[in-house]
N, C-alpha and C. Protein backbone atom coordinates (compact mmCIF):
# COMPACT_ATOMS: atom_id res chain seq x y z
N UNK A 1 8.63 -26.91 32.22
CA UNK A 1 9.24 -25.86 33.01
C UNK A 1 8.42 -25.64 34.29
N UNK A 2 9.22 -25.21 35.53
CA UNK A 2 8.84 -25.29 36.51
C UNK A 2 8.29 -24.14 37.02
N UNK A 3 6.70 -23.72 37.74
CA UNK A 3 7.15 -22.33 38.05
C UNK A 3 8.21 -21.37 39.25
N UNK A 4 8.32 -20.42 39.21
CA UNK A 4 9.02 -19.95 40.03
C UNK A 4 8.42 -20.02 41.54
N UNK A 5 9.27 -20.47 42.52
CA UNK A 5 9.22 -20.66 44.26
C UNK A 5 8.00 -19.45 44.22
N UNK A 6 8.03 -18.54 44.13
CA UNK A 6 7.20 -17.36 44.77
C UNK A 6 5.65 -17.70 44.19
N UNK A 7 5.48 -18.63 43.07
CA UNK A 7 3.66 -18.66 42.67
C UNK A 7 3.41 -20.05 43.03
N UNK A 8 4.21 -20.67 43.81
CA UNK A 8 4.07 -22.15 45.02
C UNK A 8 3.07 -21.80 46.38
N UNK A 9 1.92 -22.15 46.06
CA UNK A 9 1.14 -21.67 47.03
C UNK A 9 1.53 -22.09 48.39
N UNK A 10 1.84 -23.50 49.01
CA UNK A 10 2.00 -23.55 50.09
C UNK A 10 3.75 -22.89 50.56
N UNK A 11 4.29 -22.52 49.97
CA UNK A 11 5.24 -21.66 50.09
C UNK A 11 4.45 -20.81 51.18
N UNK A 12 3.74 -20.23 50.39
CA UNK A 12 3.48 -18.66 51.14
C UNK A 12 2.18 -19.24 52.47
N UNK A 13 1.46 -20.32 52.11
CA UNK A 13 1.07 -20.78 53.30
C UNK A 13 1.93 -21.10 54.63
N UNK A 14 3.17 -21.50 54.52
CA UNK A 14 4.37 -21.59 55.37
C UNK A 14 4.85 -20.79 55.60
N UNK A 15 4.96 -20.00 55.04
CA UNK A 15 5.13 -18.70 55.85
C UNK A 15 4.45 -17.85 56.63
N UNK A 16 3.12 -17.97 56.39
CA UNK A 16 2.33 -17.13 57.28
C UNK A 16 2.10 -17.96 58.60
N UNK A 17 2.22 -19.48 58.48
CA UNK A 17 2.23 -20.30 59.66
C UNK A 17 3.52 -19.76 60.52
N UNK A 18 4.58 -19.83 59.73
CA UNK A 18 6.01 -19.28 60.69
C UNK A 18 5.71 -17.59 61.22
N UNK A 19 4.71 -17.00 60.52
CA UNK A 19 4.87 -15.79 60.80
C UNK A 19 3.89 -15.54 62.27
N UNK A 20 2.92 -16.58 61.72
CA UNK A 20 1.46 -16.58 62.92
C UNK A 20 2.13 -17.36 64.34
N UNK A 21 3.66 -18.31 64.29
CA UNK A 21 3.49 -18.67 65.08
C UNK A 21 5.02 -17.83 65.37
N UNK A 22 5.56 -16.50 65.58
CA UNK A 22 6.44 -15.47 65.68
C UNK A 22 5.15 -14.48 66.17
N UNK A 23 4.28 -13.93 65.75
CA UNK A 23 3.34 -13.75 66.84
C UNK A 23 3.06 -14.04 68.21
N UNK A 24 3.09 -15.46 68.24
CA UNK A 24 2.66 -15.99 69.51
C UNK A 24 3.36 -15.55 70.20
N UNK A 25 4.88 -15.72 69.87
CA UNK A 25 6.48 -15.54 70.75
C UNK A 25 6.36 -14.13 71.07
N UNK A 26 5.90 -13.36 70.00
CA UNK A 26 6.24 -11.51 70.58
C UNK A 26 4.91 -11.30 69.77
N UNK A 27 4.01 -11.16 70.85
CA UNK A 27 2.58 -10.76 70.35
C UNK A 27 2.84 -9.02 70.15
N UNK A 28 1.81 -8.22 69.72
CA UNK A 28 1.44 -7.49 69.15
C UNK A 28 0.85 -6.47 68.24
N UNK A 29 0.16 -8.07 67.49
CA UNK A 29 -0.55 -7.62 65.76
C UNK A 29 0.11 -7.29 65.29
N UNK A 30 1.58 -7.44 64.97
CA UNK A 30 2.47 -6.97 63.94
C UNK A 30 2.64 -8.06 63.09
N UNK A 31 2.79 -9.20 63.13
CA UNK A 31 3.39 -10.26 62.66
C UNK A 31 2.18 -11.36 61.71
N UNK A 32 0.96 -10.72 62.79
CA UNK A 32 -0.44 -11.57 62.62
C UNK A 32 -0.99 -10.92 61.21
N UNK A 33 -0.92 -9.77 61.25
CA UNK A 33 -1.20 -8.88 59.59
C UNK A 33 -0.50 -9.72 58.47
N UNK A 34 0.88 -9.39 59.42
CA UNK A 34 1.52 -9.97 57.80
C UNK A 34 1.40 -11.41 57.53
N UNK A 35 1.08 -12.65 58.66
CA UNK A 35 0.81 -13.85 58.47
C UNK A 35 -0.47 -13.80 57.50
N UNK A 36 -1.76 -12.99 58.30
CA UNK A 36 -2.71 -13.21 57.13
C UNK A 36 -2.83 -12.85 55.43
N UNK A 37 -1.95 -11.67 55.90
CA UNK A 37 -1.64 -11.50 54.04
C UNK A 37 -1.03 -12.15 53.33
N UNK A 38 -0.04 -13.22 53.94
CA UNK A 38 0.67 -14.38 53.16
C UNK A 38 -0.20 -15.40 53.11
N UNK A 39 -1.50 -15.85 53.67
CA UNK A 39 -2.19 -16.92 53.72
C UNK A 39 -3.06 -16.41 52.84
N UNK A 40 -3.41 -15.32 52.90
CA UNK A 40 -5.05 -15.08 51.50
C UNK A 40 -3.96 -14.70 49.94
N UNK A 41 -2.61 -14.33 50.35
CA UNK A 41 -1.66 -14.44 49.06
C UNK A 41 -1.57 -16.19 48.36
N UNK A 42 -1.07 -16.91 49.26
CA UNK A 42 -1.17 -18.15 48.83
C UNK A 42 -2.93 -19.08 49.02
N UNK A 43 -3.61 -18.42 49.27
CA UNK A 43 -5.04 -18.57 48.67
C UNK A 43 -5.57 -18.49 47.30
N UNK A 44 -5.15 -17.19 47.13
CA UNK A 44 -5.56 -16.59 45.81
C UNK A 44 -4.35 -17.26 44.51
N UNK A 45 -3.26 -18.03 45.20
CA UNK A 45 -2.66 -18.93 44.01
C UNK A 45 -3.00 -19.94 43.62
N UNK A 46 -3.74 -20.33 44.59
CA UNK A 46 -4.30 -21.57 44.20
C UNK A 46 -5.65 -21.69 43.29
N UNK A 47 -6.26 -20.50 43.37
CA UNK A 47 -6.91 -20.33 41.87
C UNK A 47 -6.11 -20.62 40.42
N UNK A 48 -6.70 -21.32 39.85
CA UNK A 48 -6.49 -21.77 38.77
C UNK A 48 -6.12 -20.74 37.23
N UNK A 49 -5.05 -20.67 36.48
CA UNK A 49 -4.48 -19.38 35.79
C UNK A 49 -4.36 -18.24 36.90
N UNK A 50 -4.19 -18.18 37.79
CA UNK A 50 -4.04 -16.83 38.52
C UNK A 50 -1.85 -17.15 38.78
N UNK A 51 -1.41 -16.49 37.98
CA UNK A 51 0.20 -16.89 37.75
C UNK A 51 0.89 -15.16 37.76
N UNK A 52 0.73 -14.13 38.71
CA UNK A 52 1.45 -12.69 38.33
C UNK A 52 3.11 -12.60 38.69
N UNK A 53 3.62 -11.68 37.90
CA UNK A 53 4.96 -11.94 38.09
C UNK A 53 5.44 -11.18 40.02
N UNK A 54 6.35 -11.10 40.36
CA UNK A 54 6.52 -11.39 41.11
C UNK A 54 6.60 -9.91 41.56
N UNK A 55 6.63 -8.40 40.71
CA UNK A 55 6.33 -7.61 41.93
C UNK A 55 5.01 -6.93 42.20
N UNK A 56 3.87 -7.75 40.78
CA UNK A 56 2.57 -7.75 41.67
C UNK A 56 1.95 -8.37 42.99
N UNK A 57 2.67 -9.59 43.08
CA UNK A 57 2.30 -10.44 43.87
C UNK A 57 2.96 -9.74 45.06
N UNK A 58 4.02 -9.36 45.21
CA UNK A 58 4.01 -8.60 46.45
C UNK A 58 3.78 -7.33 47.05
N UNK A 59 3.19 -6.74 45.57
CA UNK A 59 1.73 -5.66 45.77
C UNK A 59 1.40 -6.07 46.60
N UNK A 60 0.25 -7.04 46.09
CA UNK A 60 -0.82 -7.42 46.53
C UNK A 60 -0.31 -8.64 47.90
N UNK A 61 0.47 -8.94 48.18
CA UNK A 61 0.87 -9.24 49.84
C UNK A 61 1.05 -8.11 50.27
N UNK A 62 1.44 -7.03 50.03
CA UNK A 62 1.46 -5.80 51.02
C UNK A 62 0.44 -4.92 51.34
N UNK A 63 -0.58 -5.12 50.35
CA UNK A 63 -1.95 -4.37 50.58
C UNK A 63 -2.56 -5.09 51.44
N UNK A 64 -2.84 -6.31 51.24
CA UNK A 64 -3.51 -7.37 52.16
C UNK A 64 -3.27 -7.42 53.29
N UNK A 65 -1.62 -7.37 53.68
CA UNK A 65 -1.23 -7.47 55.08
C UNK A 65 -1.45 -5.81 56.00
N UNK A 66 -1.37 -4.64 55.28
CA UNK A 66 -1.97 -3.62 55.72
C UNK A 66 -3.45 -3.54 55.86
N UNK A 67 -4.16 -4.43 54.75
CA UNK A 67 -5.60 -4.28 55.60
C UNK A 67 -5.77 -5.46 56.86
N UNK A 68 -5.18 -6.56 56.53
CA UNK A 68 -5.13 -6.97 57.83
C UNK A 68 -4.88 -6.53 58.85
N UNK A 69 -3.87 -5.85 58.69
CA UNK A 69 -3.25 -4.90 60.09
C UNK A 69 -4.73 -3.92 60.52
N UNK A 70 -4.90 -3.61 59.97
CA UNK A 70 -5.67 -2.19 59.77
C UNK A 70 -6.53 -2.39 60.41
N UNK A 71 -7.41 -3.91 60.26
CA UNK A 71 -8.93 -4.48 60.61
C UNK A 71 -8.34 -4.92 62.06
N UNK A 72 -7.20 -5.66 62.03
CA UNK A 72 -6.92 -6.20 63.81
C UNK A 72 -6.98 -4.82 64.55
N UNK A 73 -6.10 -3.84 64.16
CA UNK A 73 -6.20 -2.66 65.14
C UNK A 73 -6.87 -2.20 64.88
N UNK A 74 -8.60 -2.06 64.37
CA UNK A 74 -10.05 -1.19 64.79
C UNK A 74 -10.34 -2.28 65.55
N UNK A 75 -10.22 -4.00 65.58
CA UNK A 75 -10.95 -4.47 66.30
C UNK A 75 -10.80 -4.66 67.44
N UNK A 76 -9.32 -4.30 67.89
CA UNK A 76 -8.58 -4.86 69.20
C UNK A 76 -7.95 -4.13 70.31
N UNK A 77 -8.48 -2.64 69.10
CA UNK A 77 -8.28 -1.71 70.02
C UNK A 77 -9.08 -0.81 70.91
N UNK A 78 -8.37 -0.13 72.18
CA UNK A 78 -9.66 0.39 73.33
C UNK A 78 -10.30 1.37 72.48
N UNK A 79 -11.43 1.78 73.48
CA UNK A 79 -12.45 2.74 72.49
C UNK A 79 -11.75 4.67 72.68
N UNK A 80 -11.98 5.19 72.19
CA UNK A 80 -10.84 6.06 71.91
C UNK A 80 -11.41 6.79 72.97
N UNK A 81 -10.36 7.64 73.52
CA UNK A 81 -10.06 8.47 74.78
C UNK A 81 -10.01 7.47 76.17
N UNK A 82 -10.07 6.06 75.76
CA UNK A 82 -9.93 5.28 77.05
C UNK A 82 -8.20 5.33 76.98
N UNK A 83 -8.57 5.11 78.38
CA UNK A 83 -7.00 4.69 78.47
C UNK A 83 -6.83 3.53 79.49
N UNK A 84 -5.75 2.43 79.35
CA UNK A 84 -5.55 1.48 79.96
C UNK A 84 -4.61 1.44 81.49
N UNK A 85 -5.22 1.03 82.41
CA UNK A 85 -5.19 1.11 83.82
C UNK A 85 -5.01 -0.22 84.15
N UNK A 86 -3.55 -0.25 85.09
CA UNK A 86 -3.93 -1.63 85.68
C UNK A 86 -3.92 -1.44 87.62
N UNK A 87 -5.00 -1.71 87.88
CA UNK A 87 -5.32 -2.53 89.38
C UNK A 87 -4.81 -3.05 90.42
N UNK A 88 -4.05 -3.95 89.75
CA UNK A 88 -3.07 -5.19 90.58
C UNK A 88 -1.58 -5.28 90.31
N UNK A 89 -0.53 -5.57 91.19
CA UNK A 89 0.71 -5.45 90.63
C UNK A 89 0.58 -6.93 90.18
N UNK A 90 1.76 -7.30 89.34
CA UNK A 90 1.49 -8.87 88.81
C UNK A 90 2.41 -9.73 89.72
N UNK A 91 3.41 -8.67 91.05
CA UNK A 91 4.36 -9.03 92.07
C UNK A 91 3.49 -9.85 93.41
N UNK A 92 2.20 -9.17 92.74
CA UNK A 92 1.47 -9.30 94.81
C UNK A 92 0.65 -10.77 94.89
């Protein structure tokens, strides 16, 4: 017996590639969270007996991709009370 599509690790590695590269197209750290939480999801399948049914596993893709989120925006964001100014028109 076969297991089910969802504990196929490079499954969920392919997806976070499609997700990381939907990022690129419409950046914003929205897409990049959830790519990394599908890549350390299909990480952690590839441990050996690690087999959970399917609405832990997307627990634990949704926690992951919120701390991902969480860690990109403390790291990427301005320091607080700044505010962003631009200089130059991008016309001139």
């Amino acid at each position: 017996m076969t297991d089910p599509f969802w504990l196929t690790w490079w499954i969920w590695l392919a997806g976070a590639l499609v997700l990381a590269i939907l990022e690129v197209a419409l950046p914003g750290f929205i897409f990049l969270g959830f790519a990394i939480g599908g890549a350390i999801t299909g990480i952690l399948l590839l441990i050996p007996g690690v087999a959970p049914n399917l609405p832990v596993l997307l627990l634990v893709f949704a926690v992951l991709s919120l701390a991902a989120w969480l860690i990109l925006r403390r790291m990427f964001a301005l320091p607080r009370g700044q505010v962003k100014t631009f200089n130059h028109d991008i016309n001139e």
